[in-house]
N, C-alpha and C. Protein backbone atom coordinates (compact mmCIF):
# COMPACT_ATOMS: atom_id res chain seq x y z
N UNK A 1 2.38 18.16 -9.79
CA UNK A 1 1.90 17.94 -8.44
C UNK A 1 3.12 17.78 -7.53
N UNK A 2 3.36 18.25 -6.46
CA UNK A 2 4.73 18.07 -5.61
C UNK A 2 4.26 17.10 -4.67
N UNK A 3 5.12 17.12 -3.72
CA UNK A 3 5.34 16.17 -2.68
C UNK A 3 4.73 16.41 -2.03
N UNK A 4 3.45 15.07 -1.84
CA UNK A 4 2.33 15.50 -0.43
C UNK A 4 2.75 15.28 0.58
N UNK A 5 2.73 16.22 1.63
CA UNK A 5 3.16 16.16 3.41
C UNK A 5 2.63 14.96 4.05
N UNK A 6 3.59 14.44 4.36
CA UNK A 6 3.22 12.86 5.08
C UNK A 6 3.37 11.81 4.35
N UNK A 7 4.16 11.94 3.54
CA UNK A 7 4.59 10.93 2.79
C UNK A 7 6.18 10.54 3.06
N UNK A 8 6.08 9.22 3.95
CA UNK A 8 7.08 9.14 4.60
C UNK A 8 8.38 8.94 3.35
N UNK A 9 9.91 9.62 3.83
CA UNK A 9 10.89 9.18 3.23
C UNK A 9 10.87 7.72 2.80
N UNK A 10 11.71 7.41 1.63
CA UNK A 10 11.81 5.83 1.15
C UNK A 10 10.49 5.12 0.75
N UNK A 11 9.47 5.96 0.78
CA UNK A 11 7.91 5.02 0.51
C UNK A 11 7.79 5.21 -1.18
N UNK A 12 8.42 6.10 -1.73
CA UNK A 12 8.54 6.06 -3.21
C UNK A 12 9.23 4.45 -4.21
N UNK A 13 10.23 4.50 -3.03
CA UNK A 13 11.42 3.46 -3.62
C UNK A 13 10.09 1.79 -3.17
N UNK A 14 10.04 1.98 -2.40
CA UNK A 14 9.27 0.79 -1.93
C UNK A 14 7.79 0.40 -2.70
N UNK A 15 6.87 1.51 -2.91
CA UNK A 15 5.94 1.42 -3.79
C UNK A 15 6.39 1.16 -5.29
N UNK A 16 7.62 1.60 -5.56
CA UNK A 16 8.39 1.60 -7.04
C UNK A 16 8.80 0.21 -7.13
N UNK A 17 9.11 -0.67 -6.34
CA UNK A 17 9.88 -2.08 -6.05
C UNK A 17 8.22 -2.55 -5.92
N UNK A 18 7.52 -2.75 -5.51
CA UNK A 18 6.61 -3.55 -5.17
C UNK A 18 5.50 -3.30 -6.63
N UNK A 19 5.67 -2.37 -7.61
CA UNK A 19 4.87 -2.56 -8.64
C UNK A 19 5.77 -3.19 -9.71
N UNK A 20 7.03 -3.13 -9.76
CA UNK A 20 7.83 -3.52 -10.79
C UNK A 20 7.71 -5.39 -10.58
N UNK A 21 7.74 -5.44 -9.08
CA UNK A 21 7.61 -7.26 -8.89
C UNK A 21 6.21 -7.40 -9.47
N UNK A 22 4.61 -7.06 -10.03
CA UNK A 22 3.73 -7.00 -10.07
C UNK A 22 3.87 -7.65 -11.70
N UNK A 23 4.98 -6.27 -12.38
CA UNK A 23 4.93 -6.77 -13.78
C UNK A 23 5.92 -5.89 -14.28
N UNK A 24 6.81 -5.48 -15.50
CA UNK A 24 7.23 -4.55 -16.06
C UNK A 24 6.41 -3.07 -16.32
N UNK A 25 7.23 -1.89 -15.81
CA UNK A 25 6.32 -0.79 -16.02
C UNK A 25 7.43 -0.05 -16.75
N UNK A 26 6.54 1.56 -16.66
CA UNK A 26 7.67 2.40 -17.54
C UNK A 26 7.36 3.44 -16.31
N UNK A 27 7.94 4.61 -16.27
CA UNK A 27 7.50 5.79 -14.96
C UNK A 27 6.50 5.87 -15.24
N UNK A 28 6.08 6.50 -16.54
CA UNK A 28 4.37 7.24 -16.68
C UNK A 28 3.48 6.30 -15.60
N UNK A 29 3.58 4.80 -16.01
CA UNK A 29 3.17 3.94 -15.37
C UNK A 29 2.94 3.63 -14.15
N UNK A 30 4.24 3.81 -13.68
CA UNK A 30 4.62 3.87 -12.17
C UNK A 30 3.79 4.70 -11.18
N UNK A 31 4.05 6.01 -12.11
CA UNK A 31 3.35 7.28 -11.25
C UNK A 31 1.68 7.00 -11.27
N UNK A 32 1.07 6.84 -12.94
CA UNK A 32 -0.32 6.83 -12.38
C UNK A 32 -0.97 5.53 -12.03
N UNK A 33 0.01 4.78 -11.60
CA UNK A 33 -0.34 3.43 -10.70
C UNK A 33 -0.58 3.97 -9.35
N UNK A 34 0.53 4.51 -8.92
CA UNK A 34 0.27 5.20 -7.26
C UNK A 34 -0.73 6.27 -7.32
N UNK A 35 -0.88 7.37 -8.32
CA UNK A 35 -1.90 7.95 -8.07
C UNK A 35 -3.09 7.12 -7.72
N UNK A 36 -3.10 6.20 -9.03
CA UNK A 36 -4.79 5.73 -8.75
C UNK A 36 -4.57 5.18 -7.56
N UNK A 37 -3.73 4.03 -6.59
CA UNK A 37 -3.67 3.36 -5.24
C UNK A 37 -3.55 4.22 -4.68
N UNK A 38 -3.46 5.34 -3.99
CA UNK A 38 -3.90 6.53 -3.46
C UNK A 38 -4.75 7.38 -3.19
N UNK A 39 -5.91 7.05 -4.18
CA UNK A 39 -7.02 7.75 -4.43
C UNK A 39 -6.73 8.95 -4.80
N UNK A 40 -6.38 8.96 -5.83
CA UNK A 40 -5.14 10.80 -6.52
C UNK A 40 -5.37 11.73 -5.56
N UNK A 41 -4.31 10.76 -4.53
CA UNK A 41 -3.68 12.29 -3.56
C UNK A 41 -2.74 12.33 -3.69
N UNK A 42 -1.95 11.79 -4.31
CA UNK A 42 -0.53 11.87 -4.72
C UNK A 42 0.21 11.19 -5.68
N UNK A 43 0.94 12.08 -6.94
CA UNK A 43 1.50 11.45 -7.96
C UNK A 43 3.02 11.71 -8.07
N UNK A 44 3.47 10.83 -7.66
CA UNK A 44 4.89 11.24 -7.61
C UNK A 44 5.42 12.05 -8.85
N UNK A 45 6.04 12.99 -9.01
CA UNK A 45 6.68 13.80 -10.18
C UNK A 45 8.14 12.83 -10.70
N UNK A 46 7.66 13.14 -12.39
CA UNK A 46 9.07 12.73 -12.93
C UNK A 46 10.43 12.51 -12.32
N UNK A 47 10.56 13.95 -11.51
CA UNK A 47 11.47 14.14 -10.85
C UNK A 47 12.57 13.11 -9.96
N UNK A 48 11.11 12.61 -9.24
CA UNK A 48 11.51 11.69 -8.86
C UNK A 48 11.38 10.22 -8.99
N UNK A 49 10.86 9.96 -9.54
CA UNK A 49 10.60 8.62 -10.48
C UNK A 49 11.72 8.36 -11.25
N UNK A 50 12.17 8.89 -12.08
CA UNK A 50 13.19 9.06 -13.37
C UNK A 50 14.41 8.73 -12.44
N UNK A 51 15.21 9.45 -11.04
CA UNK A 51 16.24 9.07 -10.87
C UNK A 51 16.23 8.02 -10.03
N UNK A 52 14.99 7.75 -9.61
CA UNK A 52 14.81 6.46 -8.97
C UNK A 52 15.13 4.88 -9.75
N UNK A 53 14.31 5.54 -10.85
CA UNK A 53 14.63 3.98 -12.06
C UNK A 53 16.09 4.22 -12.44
N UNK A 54 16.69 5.46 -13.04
CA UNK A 54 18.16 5.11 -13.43
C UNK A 54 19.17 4.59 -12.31
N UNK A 55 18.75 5.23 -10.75
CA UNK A 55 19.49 4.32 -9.24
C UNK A 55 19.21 2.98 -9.84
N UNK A 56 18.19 2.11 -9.85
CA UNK A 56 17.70 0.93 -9.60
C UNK A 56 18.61 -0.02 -10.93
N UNK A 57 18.56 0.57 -12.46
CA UNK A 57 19.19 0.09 -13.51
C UNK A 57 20.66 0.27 -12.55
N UNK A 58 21.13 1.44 -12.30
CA UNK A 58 23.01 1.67 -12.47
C UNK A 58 23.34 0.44 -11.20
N UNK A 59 22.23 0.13 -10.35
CA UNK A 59 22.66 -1.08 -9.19
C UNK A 59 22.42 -2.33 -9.62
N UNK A 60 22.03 -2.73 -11.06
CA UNK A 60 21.64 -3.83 -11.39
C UNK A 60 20.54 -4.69 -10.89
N UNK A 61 19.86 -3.66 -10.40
CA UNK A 61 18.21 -3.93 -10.12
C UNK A 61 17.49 -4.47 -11.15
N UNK A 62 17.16 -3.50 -12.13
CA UNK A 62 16.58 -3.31 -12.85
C UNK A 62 17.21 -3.41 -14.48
N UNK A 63 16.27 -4.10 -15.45
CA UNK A 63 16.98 -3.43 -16.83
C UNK A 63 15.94 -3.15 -17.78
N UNK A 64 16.44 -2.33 -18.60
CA UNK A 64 14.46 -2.26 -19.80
C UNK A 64 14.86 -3.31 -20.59
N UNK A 65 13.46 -3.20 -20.93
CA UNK A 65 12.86 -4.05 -21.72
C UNK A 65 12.65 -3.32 -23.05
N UNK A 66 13.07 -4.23 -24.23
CA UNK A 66 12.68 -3.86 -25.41
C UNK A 66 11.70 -3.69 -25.79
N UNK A 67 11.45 -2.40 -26.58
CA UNK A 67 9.82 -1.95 -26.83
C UNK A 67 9.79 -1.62 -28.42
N UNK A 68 8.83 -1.58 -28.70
CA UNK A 68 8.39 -1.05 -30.24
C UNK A 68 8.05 0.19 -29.68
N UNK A 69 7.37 0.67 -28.60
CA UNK A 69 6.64 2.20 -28.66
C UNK A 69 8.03 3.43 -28.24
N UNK A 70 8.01 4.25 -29.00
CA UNK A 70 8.81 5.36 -29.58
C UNK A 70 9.04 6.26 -28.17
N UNK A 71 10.19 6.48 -26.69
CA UNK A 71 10.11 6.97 -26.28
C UNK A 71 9.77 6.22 -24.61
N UNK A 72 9.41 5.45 -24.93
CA UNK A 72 8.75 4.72 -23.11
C UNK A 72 9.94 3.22 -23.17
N UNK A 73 10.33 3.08 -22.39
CA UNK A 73 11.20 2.39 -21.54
C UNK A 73 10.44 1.90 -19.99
N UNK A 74 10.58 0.49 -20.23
CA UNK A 74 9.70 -0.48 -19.61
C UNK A 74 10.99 -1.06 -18.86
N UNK A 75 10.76 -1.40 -17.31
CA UNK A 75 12.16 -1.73 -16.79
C UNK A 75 11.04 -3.51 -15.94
N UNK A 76 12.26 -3.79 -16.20
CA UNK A 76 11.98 -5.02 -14.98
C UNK A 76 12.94 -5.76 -14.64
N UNK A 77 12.81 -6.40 -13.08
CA UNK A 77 14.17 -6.88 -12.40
C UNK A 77 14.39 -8.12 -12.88
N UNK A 78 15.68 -7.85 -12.41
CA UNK A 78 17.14 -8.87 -12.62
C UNK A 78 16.61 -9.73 -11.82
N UNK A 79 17.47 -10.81 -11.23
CA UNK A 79 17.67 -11.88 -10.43
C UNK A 79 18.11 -10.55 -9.43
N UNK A 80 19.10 -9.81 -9.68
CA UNK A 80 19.51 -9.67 -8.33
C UNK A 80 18.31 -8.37 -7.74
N UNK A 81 17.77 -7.41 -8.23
CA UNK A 81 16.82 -6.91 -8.02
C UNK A 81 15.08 -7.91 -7.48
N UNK A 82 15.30 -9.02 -7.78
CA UNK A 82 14.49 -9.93 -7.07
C UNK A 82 15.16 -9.79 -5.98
N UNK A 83 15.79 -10.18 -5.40
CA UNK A 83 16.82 -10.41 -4.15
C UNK A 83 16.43 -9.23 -3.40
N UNK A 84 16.93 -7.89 -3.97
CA UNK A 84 17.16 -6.43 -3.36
C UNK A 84 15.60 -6.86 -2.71
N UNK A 85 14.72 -6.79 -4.04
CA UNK A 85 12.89 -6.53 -3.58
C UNK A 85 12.76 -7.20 -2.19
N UNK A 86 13.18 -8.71 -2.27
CA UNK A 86 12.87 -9.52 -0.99
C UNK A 86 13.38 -8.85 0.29
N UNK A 87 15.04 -8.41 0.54
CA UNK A 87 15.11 -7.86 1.45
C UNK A 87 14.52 -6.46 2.04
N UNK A 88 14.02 -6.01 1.18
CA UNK A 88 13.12 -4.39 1.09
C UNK A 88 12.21 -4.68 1.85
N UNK A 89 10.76 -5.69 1.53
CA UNK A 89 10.41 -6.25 2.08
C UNK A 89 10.16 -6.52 3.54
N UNK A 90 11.23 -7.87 3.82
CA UNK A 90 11.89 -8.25 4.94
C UNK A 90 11.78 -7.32 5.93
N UNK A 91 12.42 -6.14 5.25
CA UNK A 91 12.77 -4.57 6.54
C UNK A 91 11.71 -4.14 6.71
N UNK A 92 10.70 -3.70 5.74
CA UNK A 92 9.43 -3.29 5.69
C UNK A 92 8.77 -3.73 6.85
N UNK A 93 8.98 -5.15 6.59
CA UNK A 93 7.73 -6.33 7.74
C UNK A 93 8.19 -6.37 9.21
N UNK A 94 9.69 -6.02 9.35
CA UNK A 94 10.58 -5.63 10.66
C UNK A 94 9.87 -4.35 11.10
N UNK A 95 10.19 -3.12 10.17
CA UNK A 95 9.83 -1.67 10.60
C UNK A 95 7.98 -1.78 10.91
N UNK A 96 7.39 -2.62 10.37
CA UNK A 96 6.20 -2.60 10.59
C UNK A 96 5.35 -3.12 11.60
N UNK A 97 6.15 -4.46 12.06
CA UNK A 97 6.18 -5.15 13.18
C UNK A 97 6.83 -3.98 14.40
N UNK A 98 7.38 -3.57 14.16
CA UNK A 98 8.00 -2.75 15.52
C UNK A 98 6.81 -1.00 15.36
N UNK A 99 6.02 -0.93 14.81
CA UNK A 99 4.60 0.12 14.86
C UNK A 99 3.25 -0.15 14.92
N UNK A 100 3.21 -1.98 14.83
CA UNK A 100 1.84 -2.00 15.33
C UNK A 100 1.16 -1.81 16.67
N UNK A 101 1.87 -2.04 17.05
CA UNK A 101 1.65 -0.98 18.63
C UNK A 101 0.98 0.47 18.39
N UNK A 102 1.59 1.09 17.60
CA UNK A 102 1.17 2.77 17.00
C UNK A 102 -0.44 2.42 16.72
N UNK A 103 -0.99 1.13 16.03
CA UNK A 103 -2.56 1.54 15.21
C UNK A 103 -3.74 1.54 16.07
N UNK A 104 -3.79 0.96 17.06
CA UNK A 104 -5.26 1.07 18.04
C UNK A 104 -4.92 2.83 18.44
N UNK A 105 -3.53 3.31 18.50
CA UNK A 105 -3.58 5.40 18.98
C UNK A 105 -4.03 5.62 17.73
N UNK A 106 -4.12 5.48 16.93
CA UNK A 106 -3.85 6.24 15.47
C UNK A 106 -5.64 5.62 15.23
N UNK A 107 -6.15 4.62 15.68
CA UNK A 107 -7.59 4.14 15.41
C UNK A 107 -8.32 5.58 16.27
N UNK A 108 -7.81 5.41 17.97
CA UNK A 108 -8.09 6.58 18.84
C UNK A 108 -8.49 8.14 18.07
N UNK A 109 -7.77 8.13 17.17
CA UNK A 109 -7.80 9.69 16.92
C UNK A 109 -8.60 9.91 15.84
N UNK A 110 -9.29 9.03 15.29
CA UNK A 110 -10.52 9.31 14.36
C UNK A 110 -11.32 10.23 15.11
N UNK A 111 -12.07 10.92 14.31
CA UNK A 111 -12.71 12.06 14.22
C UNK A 111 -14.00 11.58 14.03
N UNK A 112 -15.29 10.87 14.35
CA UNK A 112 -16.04 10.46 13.77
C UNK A 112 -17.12 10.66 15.08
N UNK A 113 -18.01 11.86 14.72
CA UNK A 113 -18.73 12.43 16.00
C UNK A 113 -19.83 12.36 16.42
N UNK A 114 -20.91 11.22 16.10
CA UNK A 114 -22.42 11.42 16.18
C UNK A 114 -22.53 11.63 17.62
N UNK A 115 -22.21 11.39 18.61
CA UNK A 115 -22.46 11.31 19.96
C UNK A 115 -20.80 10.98 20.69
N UNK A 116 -20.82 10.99 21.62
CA UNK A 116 -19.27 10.32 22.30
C UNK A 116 -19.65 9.06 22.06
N UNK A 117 -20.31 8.82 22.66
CA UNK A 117 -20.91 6.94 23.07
C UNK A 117 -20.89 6.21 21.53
N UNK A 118 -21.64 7.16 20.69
CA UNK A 118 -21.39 6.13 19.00
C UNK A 118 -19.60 6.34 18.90
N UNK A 119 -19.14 7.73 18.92
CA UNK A 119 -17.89 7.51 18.64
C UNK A 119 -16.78 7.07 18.93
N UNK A 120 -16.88 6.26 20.05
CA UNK A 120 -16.45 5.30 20.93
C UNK A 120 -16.20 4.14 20.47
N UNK A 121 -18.30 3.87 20.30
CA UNK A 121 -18.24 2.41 20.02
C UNK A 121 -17.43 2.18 18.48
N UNK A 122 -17.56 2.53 17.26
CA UNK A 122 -16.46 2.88 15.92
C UNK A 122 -15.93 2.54 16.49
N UNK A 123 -14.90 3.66 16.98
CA UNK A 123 -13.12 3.58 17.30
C UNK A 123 -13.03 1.85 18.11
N UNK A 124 -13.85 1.16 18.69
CA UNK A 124 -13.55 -0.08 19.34
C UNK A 124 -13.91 -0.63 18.53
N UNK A 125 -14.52 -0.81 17.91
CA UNK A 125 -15.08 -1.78 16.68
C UNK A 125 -14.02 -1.47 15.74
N UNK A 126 -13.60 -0.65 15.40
CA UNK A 126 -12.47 -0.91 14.44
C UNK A 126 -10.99 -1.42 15.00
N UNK A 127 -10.75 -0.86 16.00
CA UNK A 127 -9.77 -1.63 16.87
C UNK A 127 -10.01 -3.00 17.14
N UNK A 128 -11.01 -3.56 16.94
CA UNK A 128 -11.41 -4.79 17.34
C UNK A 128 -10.99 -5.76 15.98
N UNK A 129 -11.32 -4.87 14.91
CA UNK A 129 -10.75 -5.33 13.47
C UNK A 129 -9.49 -5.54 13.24
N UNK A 130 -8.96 -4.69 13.75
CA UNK A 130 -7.16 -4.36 13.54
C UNK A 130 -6.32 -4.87 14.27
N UNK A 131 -6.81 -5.43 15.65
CA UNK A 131 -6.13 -6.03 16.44
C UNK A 131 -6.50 -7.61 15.92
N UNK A 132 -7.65 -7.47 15.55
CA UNK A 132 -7.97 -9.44 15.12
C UNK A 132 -6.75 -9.82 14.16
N UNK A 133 -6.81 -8.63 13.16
CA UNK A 133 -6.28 -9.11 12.11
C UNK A 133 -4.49 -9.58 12.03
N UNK A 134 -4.12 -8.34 12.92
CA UNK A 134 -2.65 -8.41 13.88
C UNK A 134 -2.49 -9.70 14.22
N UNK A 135 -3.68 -10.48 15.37
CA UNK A 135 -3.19 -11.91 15.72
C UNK A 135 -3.54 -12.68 14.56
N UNK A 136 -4.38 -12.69 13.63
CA UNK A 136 -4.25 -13.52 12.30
C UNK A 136 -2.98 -13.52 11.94
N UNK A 137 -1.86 -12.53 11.79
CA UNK A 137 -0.86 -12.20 11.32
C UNK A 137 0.02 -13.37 12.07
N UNK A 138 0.17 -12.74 13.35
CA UNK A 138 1.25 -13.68 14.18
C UNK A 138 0.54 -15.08 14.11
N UNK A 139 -1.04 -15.40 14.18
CA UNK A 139 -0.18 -17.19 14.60
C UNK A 139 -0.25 -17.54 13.30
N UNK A 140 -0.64 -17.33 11.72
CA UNK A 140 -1.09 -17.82 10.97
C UNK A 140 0.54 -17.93 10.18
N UNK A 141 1.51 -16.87 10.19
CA UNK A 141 2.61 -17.27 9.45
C UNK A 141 3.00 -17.86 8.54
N UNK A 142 2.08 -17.77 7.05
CA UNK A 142 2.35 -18.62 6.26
C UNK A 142 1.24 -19.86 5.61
N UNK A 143 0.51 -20.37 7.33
CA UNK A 143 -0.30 -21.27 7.33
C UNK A 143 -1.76 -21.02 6.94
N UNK A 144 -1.88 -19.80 6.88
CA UNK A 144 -3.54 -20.08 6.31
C UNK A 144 -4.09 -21.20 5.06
N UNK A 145 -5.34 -21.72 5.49
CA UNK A 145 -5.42 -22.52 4.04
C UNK A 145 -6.70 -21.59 3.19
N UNK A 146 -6.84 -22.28 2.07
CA UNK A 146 -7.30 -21.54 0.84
C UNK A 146 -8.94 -21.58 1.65
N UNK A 147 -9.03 -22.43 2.14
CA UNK A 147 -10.62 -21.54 2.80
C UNK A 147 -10.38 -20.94 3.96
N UNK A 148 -10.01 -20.52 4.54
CA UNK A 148 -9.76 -19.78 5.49
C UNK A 148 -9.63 -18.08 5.12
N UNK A 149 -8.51 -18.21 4.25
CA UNK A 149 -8.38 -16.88 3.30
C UNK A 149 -9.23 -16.39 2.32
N UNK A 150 -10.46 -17.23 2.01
CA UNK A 150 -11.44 -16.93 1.50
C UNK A 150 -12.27 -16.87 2.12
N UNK A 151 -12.58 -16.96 3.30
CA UNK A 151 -13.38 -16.69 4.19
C UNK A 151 -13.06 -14.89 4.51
N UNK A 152 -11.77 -14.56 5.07
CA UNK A 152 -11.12 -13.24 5.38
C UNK A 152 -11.35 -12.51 4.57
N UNK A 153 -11.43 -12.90 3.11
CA UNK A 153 -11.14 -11.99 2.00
C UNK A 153 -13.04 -11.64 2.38
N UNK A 154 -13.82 -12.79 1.80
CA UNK A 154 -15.21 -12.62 2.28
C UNK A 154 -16.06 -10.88 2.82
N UNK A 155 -15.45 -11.40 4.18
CA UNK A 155 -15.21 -10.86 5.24
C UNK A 155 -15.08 -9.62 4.91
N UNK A 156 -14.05 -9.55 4.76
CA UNK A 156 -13.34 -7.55 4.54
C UNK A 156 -14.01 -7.24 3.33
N UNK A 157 -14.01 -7.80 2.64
CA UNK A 157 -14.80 -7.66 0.90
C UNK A 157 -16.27 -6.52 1.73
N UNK A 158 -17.44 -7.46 2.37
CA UNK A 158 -18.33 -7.46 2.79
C UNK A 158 -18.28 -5.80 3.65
N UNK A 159 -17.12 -6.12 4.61
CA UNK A 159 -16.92 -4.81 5.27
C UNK A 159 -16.46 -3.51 4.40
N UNK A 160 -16.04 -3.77 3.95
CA UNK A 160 -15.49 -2.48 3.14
C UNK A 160 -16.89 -1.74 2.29
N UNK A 161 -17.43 -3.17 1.69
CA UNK A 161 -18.16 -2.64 0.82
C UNK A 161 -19.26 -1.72 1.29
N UNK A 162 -19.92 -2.44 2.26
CA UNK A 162 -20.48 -1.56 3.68
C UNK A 162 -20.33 -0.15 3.77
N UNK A 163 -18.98 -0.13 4.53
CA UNK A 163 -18.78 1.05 4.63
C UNK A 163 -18.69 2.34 3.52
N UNK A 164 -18.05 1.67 2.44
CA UNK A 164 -17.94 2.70 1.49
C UNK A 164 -19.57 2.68 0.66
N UNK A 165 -20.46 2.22 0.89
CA UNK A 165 -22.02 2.18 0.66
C UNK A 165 -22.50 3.49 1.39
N UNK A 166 -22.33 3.44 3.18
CA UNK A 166 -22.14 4.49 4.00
C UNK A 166 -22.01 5.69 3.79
N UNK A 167 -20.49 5.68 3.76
CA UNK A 167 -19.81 6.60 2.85
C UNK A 167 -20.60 7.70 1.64
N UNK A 168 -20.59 7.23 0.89
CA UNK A 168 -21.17 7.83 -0.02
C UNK A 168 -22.74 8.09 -0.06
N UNK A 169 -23.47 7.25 0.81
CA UNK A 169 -24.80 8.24 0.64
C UNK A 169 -24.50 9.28 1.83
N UNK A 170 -23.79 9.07 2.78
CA UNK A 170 -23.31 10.57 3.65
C UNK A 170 -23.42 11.64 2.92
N UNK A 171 -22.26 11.36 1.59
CA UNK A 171 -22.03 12.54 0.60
C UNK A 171 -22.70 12.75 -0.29
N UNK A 172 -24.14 11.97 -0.75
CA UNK A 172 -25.09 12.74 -1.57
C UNK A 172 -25.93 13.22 -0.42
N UNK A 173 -25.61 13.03 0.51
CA UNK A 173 -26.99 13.47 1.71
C UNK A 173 -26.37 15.26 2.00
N UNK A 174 -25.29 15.41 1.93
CA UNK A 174 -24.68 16.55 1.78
C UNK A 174 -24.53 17.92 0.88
């Protein structure tokens, strides 16, 4: 499978760092971890997986782990590859903070057509989601308490499930 279009530079290395903090993997692993979190639209190739983990070992990111199985090499971070992960991170939550501005245009450009007036109301109703959740972000910093975040989780649980209920009788109705 090659490289799907729109898959921003550096999102390999970052999805690769954020499953290794999860637990020890091996590539095979790696790759059909992102496939499946993707909904297999994209599996990164050996290609690039393989020189990604030997970068990450030769910087002292990363080191394997001893295995009994014949052939698979299981890597997981160092102390200082903890460190690297955190600042990865850090930049992530910088570069991300400086594009939420971008998601109510990017809500705008859904495609979703029963009428103008329904497809309106969507696009604001989901903007209405995305912007809530944005100021959850800024004042909560840390502070949410355990019912609160179980309330949110609730919440989106409920919504999602909804929609993807939606969803899919659309596509047996089809």
């Amino acid at each position: 499978m090659r490289r799907t279009t729109g898959v921003p530079r550096g999102i390999l290395k970052f999805l690769v760092l954020r499953l290794l903090k999860q637990k020890p993997m091996s590539g095979v692993e790696i790759a059909e971890e992102i496939y499946r979190q993707t909904r297999e639209r994209w599996k990164p190739s050996p290609g690039s997986i393989y020189p990604l983990l030997a970068w990450l070992q030769d910087k002292g990111y990363t080191e394997e782990l001893p295995t009994s199985e014949e052939g698979l090499k299981r890597y997981q971070f160092t102390t200082r590859g903890i460190e690297f992960h955190e600042n990865q991170v850090r930049f992530a939550q910088d570069f991300l903070k400086k594009l939420e501005f971008l998601v109510p245009m990017i809500i705008d450009s859904l495609h979703l057509d029963p009428s103008p007036e329904k497809a309106s109301g969507i696009r604001k109703a989901a903007k209405r989601i995305i912007l809530a959740l944005q100021a959850l972000q800024e004042t909560s910093r840390n502070k949410l308490s355990e019912q609160t975040a179980d309330e949110i989780i609730t919440i989106l649980t409920d919504c999602a499930k909804t929609l993807e209920q939606i969803s899919q009788k659309m596509k047996e109705e089809n």
